[in-house]
Protein backbone atom coordinates (compact mmCIF):
# COMPACT_ATOMS: atom_id res chain seq x y z
CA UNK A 1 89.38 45.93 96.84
CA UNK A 2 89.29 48.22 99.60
CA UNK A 3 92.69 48.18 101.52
CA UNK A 4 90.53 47.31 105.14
CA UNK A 5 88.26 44.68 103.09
CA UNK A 6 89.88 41.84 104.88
CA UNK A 7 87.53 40.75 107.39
CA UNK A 8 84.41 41.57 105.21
CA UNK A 9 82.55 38.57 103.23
CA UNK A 10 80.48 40.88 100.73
CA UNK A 11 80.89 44.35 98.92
CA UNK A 12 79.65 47.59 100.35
CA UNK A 13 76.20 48.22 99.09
CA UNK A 14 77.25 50.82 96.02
CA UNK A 15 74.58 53.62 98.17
CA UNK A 16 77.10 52.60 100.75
CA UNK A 17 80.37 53.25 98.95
CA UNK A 18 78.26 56.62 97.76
CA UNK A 19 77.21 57.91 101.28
CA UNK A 20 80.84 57.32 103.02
CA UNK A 21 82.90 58.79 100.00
CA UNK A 22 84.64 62.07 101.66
CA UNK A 23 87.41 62.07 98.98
CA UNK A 24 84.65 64.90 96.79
CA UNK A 25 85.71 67.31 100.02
CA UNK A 26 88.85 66.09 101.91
CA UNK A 27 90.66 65.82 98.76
CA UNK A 28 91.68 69.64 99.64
CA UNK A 29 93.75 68.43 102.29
CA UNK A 30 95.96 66.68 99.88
CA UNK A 31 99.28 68.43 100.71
CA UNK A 32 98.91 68.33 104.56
CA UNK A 33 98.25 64.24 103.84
CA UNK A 34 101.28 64.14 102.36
CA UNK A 35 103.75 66.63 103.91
CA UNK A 36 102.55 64.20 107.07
CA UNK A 37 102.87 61.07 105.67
CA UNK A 38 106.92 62.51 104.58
CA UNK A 39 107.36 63.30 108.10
CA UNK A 40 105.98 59.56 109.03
CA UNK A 41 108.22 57.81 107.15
CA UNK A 42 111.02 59.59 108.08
CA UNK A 43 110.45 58.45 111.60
CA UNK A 44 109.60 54.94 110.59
CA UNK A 45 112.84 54.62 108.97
CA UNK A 46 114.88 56.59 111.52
CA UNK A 47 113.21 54.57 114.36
CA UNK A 48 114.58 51.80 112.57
CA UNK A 49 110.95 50.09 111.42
CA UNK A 50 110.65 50.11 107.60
CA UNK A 51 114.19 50.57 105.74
CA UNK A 52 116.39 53.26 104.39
CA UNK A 53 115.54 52.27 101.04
CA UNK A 54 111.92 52.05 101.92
CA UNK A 55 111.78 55.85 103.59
CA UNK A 56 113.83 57.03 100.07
CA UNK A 57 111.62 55.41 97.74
CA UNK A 58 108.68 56.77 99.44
CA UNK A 59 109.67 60.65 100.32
CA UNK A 60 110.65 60.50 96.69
CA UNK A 61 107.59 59.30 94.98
CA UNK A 62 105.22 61.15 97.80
CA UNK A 63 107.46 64.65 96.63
CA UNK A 64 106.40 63.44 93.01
CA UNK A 65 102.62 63.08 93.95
CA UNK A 66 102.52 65.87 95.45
CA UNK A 67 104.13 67.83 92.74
CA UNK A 68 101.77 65.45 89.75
CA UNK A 69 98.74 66.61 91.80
CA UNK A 70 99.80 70.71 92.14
CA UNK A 71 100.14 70.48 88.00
CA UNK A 72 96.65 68.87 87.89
CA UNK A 73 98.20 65.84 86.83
CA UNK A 74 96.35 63.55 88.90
CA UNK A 75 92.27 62.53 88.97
CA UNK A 76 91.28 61.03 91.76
CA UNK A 77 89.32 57.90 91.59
CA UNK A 78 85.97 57.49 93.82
CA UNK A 79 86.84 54.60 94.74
CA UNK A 80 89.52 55.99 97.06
CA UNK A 81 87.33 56.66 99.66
CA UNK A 82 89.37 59.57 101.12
CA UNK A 83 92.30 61.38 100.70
CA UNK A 84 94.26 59.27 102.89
CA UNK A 85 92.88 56.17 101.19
CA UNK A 86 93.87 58.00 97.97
CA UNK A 87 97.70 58.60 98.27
CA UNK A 88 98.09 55.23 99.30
CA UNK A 89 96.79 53.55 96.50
CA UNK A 90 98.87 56.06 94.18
CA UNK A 91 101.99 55.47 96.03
CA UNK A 92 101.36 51.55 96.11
CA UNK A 93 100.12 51.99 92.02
CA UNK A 94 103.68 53.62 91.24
CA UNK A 95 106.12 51.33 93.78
CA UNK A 96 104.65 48.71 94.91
CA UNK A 97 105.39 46.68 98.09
CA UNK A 98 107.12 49.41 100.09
CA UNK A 99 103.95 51.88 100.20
CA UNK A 100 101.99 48.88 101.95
CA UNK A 101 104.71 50.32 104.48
CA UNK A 102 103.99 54.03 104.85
CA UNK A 103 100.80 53.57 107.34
CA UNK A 104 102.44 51.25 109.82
CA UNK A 105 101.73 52.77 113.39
CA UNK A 106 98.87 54.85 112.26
CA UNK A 107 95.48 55.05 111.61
CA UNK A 108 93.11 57.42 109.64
CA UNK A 109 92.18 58.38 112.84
CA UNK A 110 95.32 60.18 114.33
CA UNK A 111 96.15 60.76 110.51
CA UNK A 112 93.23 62.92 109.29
CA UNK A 113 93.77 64.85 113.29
CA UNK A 114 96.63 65.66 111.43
CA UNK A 115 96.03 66.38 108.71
CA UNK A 116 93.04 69.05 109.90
CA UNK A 117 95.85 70.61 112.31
CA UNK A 118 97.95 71.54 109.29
CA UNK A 119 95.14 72.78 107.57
CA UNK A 120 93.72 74.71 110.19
CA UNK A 121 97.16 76.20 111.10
CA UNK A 122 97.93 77.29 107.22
CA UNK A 123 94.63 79.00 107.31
CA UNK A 124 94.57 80.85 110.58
CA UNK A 125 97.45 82.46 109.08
CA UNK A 126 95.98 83.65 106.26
CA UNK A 127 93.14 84.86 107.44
CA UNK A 128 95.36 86.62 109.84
CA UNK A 129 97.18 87.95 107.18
CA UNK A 130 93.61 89.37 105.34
CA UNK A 131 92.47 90.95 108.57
CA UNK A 132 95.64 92.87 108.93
CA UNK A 133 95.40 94.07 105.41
CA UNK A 134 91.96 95.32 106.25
CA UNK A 135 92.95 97.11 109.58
CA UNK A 136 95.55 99.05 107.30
CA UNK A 137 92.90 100.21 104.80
CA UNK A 138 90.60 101.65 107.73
CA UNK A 139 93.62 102.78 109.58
CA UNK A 140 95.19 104.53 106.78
CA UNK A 141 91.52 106.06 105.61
CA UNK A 142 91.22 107.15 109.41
CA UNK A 143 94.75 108.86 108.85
CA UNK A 144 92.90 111.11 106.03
CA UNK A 145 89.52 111.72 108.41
CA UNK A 146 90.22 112.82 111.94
CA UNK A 147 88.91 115.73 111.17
CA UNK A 148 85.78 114.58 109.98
CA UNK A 149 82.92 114.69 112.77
CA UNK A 150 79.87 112.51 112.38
CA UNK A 151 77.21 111.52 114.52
CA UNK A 152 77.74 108.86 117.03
CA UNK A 153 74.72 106.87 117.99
CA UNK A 154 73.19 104.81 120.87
CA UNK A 155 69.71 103.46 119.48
CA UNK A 156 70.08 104.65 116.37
CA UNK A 157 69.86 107.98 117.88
CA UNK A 158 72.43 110.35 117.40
CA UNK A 159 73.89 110.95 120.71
CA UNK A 160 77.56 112.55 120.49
CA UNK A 161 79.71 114.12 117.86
CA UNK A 162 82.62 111.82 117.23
CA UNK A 163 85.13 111.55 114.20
CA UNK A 164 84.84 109.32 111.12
CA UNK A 165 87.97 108.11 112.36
CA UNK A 166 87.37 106.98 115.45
CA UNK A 167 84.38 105.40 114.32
CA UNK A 168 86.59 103.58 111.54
CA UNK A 169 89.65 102.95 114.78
CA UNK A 170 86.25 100.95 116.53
CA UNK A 171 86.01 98.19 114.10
CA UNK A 172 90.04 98.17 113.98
CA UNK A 173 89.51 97.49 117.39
CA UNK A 174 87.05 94.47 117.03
CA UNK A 175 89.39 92.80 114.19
CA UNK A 176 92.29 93.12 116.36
CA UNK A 177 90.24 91.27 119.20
CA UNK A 178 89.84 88.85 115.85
CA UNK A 179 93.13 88.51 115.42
CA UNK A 180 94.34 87.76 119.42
CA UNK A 181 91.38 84.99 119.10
CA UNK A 182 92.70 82.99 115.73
CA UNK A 183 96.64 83.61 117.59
CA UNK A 184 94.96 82.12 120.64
CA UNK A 185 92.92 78.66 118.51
CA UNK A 186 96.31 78.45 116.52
CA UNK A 187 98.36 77.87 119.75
CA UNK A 188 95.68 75.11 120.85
CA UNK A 189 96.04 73.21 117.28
CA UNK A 190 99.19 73.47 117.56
CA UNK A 191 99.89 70.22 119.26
CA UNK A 192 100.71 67.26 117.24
CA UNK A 193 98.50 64.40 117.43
CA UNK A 194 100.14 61.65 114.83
CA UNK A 195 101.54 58.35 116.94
CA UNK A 196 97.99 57.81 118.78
CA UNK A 197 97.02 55.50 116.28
CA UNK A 198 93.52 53.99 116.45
CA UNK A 199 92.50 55.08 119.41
CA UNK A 200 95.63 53.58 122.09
CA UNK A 201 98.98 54.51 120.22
CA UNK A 202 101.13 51.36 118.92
CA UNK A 203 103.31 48.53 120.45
CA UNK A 204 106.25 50.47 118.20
CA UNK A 205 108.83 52.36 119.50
CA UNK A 206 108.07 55.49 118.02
CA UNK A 207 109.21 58.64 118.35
CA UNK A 208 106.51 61.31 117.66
CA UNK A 209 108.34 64.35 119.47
CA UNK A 210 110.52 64.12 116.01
CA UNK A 211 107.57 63.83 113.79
CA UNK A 212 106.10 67.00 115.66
CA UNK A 213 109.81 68.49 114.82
CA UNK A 214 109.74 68.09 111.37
CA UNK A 215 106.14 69.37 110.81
CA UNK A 216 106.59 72.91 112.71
CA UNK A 217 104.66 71.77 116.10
CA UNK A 218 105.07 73.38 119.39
CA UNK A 219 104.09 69.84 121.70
CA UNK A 220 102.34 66.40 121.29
CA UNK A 221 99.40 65.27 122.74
CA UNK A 222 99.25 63.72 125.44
CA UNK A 223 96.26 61.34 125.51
CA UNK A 224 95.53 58.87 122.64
CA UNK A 225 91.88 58.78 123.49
CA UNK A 226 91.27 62.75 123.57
CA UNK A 227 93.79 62.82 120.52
CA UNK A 228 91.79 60.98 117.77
CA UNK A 229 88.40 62.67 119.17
CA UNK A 230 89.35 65.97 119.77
CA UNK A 231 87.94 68.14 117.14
CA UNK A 232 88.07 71.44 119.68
CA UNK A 233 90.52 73.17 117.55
CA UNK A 234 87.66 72.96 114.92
CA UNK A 235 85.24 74.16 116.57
CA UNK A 236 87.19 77.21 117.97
CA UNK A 237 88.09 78.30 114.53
CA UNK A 238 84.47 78.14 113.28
CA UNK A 239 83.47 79.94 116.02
CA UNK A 240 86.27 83.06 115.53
CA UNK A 241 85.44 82.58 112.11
CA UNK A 242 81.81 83.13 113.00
CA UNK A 243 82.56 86.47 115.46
CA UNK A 244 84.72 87.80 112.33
CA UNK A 245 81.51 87.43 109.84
CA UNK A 246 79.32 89.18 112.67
CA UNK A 247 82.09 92.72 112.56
CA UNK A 248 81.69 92.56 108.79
CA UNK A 249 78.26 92.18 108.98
CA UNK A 250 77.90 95.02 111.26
CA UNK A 251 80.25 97.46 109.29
CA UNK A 252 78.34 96.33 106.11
CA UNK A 253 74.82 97.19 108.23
CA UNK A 254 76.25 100.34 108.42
CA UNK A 255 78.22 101.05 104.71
CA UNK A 256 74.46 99.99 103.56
CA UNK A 257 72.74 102.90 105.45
CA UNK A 258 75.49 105.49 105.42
CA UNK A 259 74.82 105.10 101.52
CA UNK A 260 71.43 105.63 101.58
CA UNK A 261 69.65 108.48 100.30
CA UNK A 262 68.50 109.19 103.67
CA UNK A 263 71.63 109.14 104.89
CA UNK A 264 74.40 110.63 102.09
CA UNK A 265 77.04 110.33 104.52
CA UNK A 266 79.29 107.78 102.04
CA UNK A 267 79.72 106.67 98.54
CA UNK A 268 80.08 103.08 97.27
CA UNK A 269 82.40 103.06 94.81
CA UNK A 270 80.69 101.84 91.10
CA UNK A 271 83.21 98.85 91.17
CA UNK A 272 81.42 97.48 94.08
CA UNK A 273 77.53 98.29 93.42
CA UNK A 274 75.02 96.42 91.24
CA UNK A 275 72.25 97.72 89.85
CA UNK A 276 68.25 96.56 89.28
CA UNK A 277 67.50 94.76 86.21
CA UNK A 278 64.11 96.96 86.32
CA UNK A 279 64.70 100.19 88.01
CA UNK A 280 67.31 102.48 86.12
CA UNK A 281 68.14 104.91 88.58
CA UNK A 282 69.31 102.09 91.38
CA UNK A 283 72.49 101.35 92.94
CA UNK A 284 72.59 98.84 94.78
CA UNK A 285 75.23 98.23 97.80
CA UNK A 286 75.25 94.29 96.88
CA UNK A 287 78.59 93.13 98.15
CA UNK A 288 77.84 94.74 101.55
CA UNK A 289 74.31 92.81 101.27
CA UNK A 290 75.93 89.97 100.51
CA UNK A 291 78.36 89.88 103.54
CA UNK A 292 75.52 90.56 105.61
CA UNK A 293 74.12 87.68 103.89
CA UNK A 294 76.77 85.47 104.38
CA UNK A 295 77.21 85.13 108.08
CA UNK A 296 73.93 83.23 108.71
CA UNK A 297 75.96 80.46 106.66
CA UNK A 298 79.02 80.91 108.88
CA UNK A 299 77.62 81.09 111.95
CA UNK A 300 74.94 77.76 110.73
CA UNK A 301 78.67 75.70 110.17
CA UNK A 302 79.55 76.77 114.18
CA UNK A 303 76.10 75.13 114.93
CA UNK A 304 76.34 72.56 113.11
CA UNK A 305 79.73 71.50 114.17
CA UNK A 306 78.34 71.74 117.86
CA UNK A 307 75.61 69.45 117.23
CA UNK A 308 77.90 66.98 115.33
CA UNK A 309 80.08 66.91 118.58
CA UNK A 310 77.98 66.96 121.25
CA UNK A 311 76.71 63.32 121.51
CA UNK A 312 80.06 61.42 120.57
CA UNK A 313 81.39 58.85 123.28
CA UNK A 314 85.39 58.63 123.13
CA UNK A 315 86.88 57.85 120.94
CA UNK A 316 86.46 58.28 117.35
CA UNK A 317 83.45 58.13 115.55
CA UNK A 318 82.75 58.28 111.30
CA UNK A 319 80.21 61.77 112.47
CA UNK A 320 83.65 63.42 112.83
CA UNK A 321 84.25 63.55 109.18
CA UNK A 322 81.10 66.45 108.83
CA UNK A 323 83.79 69.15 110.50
CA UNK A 324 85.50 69.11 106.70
CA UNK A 325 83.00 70.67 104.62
CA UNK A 326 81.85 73.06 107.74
CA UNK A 327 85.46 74.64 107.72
CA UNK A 328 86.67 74.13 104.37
CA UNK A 329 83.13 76.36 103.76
CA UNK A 330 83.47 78.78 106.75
CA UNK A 331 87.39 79.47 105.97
CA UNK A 332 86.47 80.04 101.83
CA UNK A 333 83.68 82.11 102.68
CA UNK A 334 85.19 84.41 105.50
CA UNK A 335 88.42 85.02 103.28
CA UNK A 336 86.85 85.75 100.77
CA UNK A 337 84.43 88.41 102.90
CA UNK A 338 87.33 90.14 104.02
CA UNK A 339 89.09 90.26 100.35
CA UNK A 340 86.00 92.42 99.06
CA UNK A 341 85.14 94.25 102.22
CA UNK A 342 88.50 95.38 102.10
CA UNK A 343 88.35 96.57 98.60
CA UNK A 344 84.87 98.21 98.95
CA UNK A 345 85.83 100.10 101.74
CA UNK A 346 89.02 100.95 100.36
CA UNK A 347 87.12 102.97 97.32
CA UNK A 348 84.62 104.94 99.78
CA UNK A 349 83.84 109.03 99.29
CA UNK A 350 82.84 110.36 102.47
CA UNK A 351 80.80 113.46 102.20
CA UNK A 352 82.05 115.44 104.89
CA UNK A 353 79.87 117.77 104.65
CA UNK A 354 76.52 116.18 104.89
CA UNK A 355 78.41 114.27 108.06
CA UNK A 356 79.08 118.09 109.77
CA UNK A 357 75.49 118.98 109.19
CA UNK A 358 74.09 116.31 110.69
CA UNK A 359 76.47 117.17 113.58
CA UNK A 360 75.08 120.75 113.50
CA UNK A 361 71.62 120.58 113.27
CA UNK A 362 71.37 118.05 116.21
CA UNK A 363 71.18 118.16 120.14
CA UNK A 364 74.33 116.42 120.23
CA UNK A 365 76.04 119.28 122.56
CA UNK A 366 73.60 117.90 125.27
CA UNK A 367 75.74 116.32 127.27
CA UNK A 368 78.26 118.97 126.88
CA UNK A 369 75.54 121.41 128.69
CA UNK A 370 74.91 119.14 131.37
CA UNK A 371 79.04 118.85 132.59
CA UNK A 372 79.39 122.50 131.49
CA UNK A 373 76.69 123.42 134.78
CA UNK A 374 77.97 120.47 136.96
CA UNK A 375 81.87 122.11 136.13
CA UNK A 376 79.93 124.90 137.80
CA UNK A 377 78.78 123.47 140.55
CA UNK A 378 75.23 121.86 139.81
CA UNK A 379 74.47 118.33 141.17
CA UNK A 380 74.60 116.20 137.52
CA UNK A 381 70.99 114.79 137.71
CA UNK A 382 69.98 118.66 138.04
CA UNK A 383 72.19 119.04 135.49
CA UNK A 384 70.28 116.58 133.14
CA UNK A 385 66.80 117.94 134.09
CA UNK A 386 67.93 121.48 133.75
CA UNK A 387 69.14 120.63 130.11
CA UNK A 388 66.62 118.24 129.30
CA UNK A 389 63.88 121.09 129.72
CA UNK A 390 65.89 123.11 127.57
CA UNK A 391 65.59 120.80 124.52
CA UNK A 392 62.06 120.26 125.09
CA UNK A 393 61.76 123.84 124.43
CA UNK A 394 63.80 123.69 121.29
CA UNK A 395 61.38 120.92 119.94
CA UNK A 396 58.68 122.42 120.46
CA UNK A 397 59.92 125.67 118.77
CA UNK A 398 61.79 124.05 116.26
CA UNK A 399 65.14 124.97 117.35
CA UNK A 400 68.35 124.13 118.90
CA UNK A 401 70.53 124.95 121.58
CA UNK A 402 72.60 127.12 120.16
CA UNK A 403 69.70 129.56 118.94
CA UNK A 404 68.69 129.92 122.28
CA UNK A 405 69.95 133.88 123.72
CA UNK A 406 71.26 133.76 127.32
CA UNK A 407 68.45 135.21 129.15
CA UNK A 408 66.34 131.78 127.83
CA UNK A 409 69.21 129.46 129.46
CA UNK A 410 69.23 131.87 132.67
CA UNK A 411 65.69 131.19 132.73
CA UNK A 412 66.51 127.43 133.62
CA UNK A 413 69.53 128.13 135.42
CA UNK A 414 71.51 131.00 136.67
CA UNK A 415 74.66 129.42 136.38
CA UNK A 416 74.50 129.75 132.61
CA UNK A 417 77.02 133.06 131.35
CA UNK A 418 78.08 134.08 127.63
CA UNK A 419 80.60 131.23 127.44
CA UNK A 420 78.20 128.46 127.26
CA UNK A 421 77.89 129.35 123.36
CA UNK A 422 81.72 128.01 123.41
CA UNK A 423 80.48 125.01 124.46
CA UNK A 424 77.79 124.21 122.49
CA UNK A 425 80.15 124.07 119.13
CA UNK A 426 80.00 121.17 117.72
CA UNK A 427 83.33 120.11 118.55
CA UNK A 428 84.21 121.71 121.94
CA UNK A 429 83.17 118.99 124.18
CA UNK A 430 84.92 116.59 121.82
CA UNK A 431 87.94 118.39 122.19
CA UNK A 432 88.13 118.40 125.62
CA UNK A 433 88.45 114.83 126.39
CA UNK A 434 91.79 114.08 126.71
CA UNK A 435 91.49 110.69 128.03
CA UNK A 436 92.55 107.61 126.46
CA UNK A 437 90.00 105.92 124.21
CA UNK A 438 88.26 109.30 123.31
CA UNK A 439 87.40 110.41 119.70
CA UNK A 440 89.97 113.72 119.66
CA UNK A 441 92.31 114.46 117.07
CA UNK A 442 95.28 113.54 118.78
CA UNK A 443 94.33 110.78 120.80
CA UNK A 444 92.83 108.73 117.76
CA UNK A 445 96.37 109.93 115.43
CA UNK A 446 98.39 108.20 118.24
CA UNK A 447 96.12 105.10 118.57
CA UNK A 448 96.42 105.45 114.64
CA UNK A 449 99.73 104.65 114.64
CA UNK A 450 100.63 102.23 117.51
CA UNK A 451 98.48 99.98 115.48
CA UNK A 452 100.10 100.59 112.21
CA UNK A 453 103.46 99.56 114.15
CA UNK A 454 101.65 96.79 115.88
CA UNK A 455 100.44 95.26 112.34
CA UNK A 456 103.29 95.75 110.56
């Protein structure tokens, strides 16, 4: 008999029993269920509403649970319903009378809040702890390549000679964003919602400030209503979740090209290629694929989520239970992303080489033209149509800028002497920008490490 069967004449349709089931998911929330309900009874039994004896009997059989079900001791039966359902019935199975005890003053509502706060918390954490990991692989492979210029492109289009390693210290710069946004959703969860009951607390004298004590939380909530429909927290984690799937899809958008034949600028390491079941001579850049892959899913659970949300009236409502499988999938799938990003891009060979040539044999000193004639006195939109011309000149005879003699740059401008050739190496202009943010040597080995100290 179900423990809320009391006002019902006839059994749940079995379909019925079938469709509402969430124990196949939720079950994964098992320890947060019961490290809560520990805290709960402590309360109860401090607060003077169930017994001493009561609160030791049931701390010490939920510790045994807990420690049955981390040795695969238990199976859980269907017919549980949940999770929360679940631990009751075990605890009431192996004491009796004094687990009918352990949910007085709660509800599954404020319970499974709860329980999804503890969750969420644990794995913003660890995610935060897998993102830092990867910033110190690219950080410590941008150690080992600030000399290494490379194209830098706008459109595709290779527009300015910059450093492997400041290309690498950009995505550092994204996942640290990722980081400040799961440290911003982990301060908003939080914020412990247990004591709201229902949906309008209980006529107990209860003191929840302790319960948010024992269980590591900054505040309470302070609205019983918002407390049991608030799923906000959710939602903001799927959506960081989501922005940290689109930077690994972009840096794998990238690995997948860079290791192109048309491209040869990087290796993937054997250990993290497939190959085709047809084709012999393939190697495939899979895992990158498959990150790339992967984020349509992520991003689908933010949506989804949304959707589930945006129609509720307060306060709760059964839709709520869809935000499980959403995050339990999103927070799998993006930790497990990072892992074998990490790994793959951890086992890279750049080919410096074939990165400097394409540096080379480019009109990527442009720009560098232009300032050198404004430095000189020319109005910069002169400036651009004086240089422009010039590599119009060098398509057309299959050249570039720095095969041109002096006499051809005099011919577009007078203000041109011997040391523009110092300028148009490749990395002069690169050199010269001394400003914060910029891809020289020693401005990107000083972001370097501030960040290494900062993720330590």
């Amino acid at each position: 008999m179900k423990m809320w069967a009391g006002r019902f004449s006839e059994q749940n349709a079995k379909e019925v029993d079938i469709f509402n089931n969430s124990l196949h998911f939720d079950k994964v929330l098992y320890k947060y269920d019961i490290l809560g309900s520990i805290a709960h009874v402590k309360m109860l039994s401090k607060q003077n509403i169930i017994s001493k004896d009561d609160e030791e009997k049931l701390v010490k059989s939920l510790n045994d649970l807990m420690k049955d079900i981390d040795e695969g001791k238990v199976t859980f039966d269907e017919e549980y319903e949940d999770i929360h359902m679940a631990v009751e019935s075990i605890l009431t199975d192996r004491i009796g009378d004094s687990a009918k005890r352990i949910h007085t003053c709660r509800s599954r509502n404020d319970q499974v809040a709860l329980d999804m706060k503890m969750y969420v918390k644990a794995e913003i954490k660890e995610v935060i702890s897998l993102i830092k990991n990867l910033l110190y692989t690219l950080l410590e492979i941008a150690k080992d390549n600030t000399k290494t210029i490379m194209p830098g492109y706008t459109h595709m289009q290779r527009a300015q000679t910059v450093t492997f390693a400041h290309h690498l210290c950009a995505y550092s710069e994204m996942f640290r964003r990722d980081v400040d946004r799961l440290k911003d959703t982990y301060k908003r969860t939080n914020v412990m919602p247990l004591g709201a009951g229902a949906l309008a607390c209980s006529t107990f004298d209860i003191d929840r400030d302790y319960v948010a004590e024992l269980l590591d939380f900054d505040n309470i909530t302070l609205n019983s209503l918002d407390t049991v429909s608030d799923r906000d927290y959710v939602i903001e984690l799927l959506n960081d979740l989501a922005i940290i799937m689109m930077h690994l899809s972009r840096f794998s958008e990238e690995i997948i090209y860079w290791a192109s034949d048309e491209f040869k600028f990087i290796v993937v390491s054997d250990k993290y290629s497939t190959g085709s079941s047809m084709m012999p001579q393939k190697k495939n850049p899979d895992v990158a694929e498959l990150i790339r892959g992967k984020t349509g899913r992520v991003y689908g659970n933010l949506m989804a989520m949304l959707t589930v949300m945006k129609g509720i009236p307060l306060a709760y409502n059964k839709d709520m239970q869809e935000d499980k499988e959403a995050t339990f999938d999103s927070v799998n799938t993006v930790k497990q992303c990072i892992s074998i990003f990490t790994g793959m891009i951890s086992t890279i060979t750049v080919n410096e080489d074939v990165l400097k040539e394409a540096c080379v044999n480019s009109f990527m000193n442009a720009t560098d033209v232009a300032e050198y004639l404004v430095k000189k006195g020319c109005p910069f939109r002169d400036a651009h149509f004086i240089v422009g011309n010039l590599v119009g000149k060098c398509v057309n005879e299959d050249k570039f800028l720095q095969d041109l003699t002096l006499s051809e740059f005099k011919e577009q401008s007078g203000l041109f002497e011997d040391d523009i050739y110092e300028v148009l190496h490749v990395t002069t202009g690169m050199n010269k920008k001394n400003m914060t943010a910029s891809p020289k040597e020693e401005i990107v080995k000083r972001y370097i490490d501030e960040i290494l100290d900062e993720i330590k």
